[in-house]
C-alpha atoms as a PDB file:
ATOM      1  CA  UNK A   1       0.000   0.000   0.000  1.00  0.00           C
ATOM      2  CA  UNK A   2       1.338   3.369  -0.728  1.00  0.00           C
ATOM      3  CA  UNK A   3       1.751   6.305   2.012  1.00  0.00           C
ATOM      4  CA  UNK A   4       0.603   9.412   1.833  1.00  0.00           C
ATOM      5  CA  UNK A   5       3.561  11.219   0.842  1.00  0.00           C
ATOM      6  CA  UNK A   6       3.531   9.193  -2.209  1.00  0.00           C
ATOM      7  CA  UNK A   7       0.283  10.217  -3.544  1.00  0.00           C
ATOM      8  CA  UNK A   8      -1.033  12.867  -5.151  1.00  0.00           C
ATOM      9  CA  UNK A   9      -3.273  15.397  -4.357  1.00  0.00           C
ATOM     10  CA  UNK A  10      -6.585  17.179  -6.660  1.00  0.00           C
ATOM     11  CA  UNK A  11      -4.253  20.227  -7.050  1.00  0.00           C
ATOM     12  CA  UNK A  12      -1.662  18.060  -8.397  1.00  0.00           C
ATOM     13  CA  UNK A  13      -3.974  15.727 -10.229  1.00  0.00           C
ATOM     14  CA  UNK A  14      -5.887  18.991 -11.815  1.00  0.00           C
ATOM     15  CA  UNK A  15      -2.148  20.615 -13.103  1.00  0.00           C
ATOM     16  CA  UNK A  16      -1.058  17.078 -14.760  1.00  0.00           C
ATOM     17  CA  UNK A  17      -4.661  16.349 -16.588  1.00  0.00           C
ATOM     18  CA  UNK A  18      -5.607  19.473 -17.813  1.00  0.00           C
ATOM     19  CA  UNK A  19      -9.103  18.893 -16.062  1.00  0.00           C
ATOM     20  CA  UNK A  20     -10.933  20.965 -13.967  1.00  0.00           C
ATOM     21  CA  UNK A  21     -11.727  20.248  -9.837  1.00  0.00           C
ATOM     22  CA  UNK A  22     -15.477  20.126 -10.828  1.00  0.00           C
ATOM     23  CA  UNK A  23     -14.842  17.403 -13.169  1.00  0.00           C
ATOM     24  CA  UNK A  24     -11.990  15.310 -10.961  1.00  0.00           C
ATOM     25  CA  UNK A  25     -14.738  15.516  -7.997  1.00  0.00           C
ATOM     26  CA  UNK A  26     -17.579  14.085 -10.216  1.00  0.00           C
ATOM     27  CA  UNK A  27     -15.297  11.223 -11.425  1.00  0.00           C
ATOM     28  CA  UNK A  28     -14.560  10.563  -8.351  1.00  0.00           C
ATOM     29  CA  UNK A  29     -17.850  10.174  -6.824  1.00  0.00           C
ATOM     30  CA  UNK A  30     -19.281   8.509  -9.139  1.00  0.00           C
ATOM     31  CA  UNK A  31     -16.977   5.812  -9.443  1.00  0.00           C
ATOM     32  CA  UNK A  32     -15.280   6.734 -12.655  1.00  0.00           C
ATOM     33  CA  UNK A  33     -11.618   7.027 -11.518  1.00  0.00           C
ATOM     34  CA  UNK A  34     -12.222   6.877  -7.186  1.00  0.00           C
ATOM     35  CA  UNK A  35      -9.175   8.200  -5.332  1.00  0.00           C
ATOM     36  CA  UNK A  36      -6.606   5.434  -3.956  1.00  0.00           C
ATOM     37  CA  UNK A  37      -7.298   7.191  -0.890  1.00  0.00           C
ATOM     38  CA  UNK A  38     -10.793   8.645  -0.469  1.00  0.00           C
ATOM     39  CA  UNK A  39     -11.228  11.460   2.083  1.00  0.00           C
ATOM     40  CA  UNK A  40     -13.285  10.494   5.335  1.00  0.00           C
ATOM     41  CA  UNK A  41     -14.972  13.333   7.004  1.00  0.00           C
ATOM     42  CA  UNK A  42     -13.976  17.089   7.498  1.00  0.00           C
ATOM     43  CA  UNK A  43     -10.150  18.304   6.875  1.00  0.00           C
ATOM     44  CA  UNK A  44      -9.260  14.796   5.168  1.00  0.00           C
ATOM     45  CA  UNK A  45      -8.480  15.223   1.179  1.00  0.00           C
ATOM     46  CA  UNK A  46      -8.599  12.340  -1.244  1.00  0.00           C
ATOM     47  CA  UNK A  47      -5.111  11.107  -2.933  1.00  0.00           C
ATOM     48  CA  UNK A  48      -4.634   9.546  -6.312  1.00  0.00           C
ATOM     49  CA  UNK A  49      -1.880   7.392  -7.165  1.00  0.00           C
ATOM     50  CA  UNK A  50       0.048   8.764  -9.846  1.00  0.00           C
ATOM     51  CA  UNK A  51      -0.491   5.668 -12.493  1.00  0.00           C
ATOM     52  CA  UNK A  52      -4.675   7.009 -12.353  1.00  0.00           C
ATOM     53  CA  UNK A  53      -3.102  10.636 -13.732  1.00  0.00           C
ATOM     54  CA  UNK A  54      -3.016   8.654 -17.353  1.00  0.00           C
ATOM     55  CA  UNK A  55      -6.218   7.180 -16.514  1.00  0.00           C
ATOM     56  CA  UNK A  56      -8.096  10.601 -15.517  1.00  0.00           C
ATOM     57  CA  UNK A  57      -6.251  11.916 -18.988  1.00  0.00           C
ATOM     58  CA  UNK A  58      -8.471   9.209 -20.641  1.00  0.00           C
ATOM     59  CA  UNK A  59     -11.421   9.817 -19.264  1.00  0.00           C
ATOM     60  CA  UNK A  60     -10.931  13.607 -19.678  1.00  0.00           C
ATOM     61  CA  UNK A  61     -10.329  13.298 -24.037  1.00  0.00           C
ATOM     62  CA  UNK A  62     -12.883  10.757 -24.257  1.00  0.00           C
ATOM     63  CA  UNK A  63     -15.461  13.278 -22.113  1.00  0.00           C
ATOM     64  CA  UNK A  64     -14.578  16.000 -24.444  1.00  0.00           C
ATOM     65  CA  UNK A  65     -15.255  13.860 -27.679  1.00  0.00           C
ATOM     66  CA  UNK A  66     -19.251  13.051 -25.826  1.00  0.00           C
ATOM     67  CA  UNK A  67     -18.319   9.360 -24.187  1.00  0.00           C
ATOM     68  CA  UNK A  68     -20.392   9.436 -20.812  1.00  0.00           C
ATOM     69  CA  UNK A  69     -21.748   7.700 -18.078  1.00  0.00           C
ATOM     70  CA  UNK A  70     -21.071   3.418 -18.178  1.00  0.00           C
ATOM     71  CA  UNK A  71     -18.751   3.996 -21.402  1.00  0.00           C
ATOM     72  CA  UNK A  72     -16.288   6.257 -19.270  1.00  0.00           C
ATOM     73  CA  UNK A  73     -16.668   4.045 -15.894  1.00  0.00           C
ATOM     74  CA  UNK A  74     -15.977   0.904 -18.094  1.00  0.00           C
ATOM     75  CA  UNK A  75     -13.133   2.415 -20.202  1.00  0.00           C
ATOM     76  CA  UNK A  76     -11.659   3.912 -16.760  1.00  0.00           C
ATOM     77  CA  UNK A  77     -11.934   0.519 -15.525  1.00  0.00           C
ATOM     78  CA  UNK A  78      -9.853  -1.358 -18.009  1.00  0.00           C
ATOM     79  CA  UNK A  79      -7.259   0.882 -18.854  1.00  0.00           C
ATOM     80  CA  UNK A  80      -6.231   0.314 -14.897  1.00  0.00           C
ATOM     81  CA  UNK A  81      -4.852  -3.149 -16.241  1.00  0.00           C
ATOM     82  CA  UNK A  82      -3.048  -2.013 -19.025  1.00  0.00           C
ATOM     83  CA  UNK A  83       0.575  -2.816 -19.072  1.00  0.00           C
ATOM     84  CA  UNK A  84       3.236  -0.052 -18.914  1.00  0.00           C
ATOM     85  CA  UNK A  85       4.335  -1.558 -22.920  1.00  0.00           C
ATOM     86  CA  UNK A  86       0.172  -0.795 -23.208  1.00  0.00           C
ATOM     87  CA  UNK A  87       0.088   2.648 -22.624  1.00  0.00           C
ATOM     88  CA  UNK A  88       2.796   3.044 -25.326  1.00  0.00           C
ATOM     89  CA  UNK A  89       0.097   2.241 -28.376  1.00  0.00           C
ATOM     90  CA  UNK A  90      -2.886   2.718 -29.793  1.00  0.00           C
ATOM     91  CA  UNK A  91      -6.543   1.610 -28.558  1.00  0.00           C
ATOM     92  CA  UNK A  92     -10.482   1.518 -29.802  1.00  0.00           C
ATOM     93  CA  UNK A  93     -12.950   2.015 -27.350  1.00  0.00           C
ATOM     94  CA  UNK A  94     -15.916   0.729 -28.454  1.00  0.00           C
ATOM     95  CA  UNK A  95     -19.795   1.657 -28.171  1.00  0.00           C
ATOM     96  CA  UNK A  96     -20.057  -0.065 -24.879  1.00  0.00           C
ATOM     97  CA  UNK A  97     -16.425   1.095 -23.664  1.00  0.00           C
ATOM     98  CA  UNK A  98     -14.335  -2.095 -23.930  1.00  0.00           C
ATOM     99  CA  UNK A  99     -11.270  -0.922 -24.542  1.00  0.00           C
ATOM    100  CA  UNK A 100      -9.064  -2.997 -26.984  1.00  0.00           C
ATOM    101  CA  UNK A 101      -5.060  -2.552 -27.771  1.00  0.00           C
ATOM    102  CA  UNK A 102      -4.229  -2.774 -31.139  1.00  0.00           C
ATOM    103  CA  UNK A 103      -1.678  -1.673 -33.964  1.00  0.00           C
ATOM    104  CA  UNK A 104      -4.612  -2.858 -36.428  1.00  0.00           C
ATOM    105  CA  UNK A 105      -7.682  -1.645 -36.270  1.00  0.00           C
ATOM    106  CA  UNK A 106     -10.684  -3.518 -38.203  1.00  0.00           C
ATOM    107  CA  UNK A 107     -12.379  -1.358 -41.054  1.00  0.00           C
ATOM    108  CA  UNK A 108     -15.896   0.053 -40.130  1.00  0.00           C
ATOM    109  CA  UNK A 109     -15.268  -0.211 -36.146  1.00  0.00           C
ATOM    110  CA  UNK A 110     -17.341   2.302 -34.576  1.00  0.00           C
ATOM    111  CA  UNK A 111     -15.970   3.937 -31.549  1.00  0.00           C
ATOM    112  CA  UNK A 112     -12.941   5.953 -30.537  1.00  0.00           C
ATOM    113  CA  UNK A 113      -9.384   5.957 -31.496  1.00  0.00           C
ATOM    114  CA  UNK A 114      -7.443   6.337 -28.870  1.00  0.00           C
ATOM    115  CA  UNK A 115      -3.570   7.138 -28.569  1.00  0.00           C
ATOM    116  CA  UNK A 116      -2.369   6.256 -25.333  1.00  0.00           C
ATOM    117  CA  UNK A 117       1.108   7.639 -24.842  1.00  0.00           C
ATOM    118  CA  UNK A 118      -0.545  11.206 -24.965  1.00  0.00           C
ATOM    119  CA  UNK A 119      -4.279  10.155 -23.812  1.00  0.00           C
ATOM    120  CA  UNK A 120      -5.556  11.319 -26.594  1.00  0.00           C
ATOM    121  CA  UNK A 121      -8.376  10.588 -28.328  1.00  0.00           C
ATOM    122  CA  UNK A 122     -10.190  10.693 -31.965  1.00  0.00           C
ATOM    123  CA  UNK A 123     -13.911  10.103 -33.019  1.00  0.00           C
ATOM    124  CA  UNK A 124     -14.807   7.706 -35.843  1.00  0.00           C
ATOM    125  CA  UNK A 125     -17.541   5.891 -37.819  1.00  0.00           C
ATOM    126  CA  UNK A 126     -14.872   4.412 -39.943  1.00  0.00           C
ATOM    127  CA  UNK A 127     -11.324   3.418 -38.178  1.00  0.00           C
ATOM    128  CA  UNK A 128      -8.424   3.091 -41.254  1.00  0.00           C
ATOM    129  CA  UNK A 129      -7.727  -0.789 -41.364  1.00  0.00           C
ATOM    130  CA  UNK A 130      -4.314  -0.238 -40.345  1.00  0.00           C
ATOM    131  CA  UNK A 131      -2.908   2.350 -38.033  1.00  0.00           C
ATOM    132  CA  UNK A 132       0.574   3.326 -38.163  1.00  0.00           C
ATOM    133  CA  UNK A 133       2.365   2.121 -34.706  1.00  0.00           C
END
């Protein structure tokens, strides 16, 4: 279990995800990416390890592209057991927010391109069949 000292705050969370408190706090409440730590009761503060900043980056370009609700809880959910070698690539989340690793990505998937090493993420009717790696 990590300490204290070894997690990170909302401040610090906000300033490496380029998302806003009002937005971290949702997530967090409603399950989307909770806190390692969670706060209990007045003058406590909720901590995030610093492997859920890429997570929270995920959820945060897939909210700005319209994903919501069980898509962003499920996508969340999965990409915290992605391998380190994982969140080098590329990845399609689908309609129902399975999220799938891939260097090829099957014409006509429906969904959202996703490129992990900068959490960022494309919309698309029509994936290319290949995607350069």
């Amino acid at each position: 279990m990590l300490g204290n000292e070894e997690l990170l705050r909302a401040d610090d969370v906000l300033s490496l995800s380029d998302v806003t408190y009002r937005q971290l706090d949702y997530w967090a409440r409603s399950g989307v990416v909770p806190p390692y730590h969670g706060a209990r009761g007045s003058g406590t503060q909720r901590r995030w390890a610093l492997e859920q900043v890429r997570v929270v980056r995920l959820v945060a370009a897939l909210s700005r592209l319209g994903a919501e609700g069980a898509r962003l809880r499920r996508a969340a959910r999965e990409a915290t057991a992605l391998t380190e070698e994982d969140w080098t690539g590329l990845a399609v989340i689908d309609a129902d927010g399975r999220l799938s690793v891939t260097g090829d990505v099957p014409y006509g998937t429906e969904g959202y391109l996703v490129d992990l090493s900068a959490c960022r993420a494309a919309a698309s009717t029509e994936l290319p069949v290949s995607v350069p790696a």
